[in-house]
C-alpha atoms as a PDB file:
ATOM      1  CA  UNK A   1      -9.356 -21.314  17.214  1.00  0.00           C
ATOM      2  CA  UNK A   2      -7.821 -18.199  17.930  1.00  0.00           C
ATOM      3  CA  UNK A   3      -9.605 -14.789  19.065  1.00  0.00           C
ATOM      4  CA  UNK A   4     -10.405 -12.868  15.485  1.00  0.00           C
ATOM      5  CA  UNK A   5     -11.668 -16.500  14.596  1.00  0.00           C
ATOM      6  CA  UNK A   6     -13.912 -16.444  17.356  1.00  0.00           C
ATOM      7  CA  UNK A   7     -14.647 -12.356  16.980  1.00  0.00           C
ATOM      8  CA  UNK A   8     -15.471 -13.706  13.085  1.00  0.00           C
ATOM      9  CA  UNK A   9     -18.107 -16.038  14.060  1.00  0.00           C
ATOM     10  CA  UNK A  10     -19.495 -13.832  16.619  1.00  0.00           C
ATOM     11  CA  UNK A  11     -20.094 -11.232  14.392  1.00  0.00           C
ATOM     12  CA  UNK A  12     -21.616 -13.518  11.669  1.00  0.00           C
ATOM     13  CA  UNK A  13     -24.101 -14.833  14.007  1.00  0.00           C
ATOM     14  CA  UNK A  14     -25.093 -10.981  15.317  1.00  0.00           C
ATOM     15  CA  UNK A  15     -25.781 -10.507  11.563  1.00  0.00           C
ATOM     16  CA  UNK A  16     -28.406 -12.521  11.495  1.00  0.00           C
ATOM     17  CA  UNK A  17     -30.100 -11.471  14.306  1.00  0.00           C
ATOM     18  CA  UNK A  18     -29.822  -7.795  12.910  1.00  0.00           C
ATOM     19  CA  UNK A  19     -27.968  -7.171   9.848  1.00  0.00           C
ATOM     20  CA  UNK A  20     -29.066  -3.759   9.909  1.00  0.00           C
ATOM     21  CA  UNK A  21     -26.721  -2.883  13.017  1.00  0.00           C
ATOM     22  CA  UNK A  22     -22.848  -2.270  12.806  1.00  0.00           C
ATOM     23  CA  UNK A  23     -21.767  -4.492  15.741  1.00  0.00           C
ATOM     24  CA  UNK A  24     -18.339  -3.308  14.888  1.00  0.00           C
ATOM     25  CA  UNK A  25     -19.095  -0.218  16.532  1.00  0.00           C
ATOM     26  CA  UNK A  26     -21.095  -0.964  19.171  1.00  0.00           C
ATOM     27  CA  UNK A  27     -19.796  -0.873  22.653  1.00  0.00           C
ATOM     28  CA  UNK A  28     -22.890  -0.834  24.796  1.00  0.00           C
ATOM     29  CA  UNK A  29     -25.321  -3.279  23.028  1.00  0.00           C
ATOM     30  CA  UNK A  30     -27.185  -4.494  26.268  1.00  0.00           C
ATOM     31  CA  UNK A  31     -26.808  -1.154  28.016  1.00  0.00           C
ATOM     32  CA  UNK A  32     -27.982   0.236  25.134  1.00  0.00           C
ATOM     33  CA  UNK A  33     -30.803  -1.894  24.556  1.00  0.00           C
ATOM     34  CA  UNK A  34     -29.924  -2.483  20.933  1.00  0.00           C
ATOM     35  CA  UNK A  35     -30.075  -6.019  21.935  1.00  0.00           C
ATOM     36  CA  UNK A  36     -33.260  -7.198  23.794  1.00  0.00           C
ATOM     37  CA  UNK A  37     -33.940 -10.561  26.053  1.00  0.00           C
ATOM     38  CA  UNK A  38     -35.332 -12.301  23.270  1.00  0.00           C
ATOM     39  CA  UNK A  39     -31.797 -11.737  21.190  1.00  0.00           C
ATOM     40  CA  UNK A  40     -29.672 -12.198  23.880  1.00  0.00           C
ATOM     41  CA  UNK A  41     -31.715 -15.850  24.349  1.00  0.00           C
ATOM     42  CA  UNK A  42     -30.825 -16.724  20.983  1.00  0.00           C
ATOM     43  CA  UNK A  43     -27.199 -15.580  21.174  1.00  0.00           C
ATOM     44  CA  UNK A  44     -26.517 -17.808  23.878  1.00  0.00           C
ATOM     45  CA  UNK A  45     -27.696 -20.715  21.961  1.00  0.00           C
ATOM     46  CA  UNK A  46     -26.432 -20.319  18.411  1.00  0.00           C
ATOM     47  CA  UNK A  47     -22.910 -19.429  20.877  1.00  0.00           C
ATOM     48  CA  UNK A  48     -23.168 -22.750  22.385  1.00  0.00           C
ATOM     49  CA  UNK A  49     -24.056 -24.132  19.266  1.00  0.00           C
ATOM     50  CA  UNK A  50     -21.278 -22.685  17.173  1.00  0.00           C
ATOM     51  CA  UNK A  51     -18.627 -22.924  19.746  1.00  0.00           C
ATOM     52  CA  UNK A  52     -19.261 -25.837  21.495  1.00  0.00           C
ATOM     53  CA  UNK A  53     -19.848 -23.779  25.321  1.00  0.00           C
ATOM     54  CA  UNK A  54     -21.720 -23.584  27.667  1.00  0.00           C
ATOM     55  CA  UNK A  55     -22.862 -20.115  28.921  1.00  0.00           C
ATOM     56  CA  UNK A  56     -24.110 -20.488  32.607  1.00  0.00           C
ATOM     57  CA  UNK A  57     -26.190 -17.949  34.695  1.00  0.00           C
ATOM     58  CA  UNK A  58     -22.489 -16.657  36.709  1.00  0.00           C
ATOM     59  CA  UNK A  59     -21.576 -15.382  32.220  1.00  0.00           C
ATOM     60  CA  UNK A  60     -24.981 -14.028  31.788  1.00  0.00           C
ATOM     61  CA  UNK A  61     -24.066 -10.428  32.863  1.00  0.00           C
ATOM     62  CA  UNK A  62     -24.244  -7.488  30.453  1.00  0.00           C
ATOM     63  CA  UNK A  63     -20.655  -6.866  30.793  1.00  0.00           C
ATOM     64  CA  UNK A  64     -19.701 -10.205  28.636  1.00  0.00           C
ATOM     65  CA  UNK A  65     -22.447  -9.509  26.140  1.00  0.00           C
ATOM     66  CA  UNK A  66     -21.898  -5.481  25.159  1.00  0.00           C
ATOM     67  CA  UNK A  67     -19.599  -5.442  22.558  1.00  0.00           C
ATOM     68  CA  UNK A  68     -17.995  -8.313  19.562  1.00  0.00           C
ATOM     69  CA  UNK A  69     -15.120  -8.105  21.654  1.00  0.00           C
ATOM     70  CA  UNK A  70     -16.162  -8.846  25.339  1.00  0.00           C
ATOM     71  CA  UNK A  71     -18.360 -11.586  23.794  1.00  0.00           C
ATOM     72  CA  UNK A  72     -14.898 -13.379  22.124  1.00  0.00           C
ATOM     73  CA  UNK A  73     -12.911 -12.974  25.078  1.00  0.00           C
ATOM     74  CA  UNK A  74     -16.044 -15.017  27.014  1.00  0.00           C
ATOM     75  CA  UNK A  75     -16.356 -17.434  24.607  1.00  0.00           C
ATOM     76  CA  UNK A  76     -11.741 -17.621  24.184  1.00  0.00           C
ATOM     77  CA  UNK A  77     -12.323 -18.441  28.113  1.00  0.00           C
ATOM     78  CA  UNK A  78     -15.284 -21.036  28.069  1.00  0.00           C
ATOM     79  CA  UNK A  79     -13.513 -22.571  25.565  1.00  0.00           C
ATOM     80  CA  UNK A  80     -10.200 -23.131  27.606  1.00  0.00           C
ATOM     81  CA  UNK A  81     -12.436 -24.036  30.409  1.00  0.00           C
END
């Protein structure tokens, strides 16, 4: 799976948690607080789910989590892990 695969599926899951938001353009989405804790729980699980990772407490910083890309490039290196 290659990275706009993975950027594909991230975005189709961020959808459904809020299809009224263009993740596209988002840069800042935990900074920003357009995602909240209970969102963020659930993206880490349908992410492992989807993808087949495991997201650990040391990937759990708002860095990985504030934009499509940042959260493909985690999951690209979880996956090779």
């Amino acid at each position: 799976m290659d990275l706009e695969e993975i950027r594909e599926g991230v975005l189709a899951i961020l959808q459904e948690l809020h299809e009224d938001i263009d993740f596209e353009a988002e840069e800042k989405m935990v900074d920003d607080k357009i995602l909240d804790s209970f969102d963020l729980v659930t993206l880490v699980t349908e992410l492992g789910d989807e993808f087949e990772i495991d997201i650990t407490a040391k990937d759990f910083v708002a860095e990985n989590f504030n934009s499509v890309d940042a959260l493909a490039e985690m999951i690209e290196r979880l996956m090779d892990e």
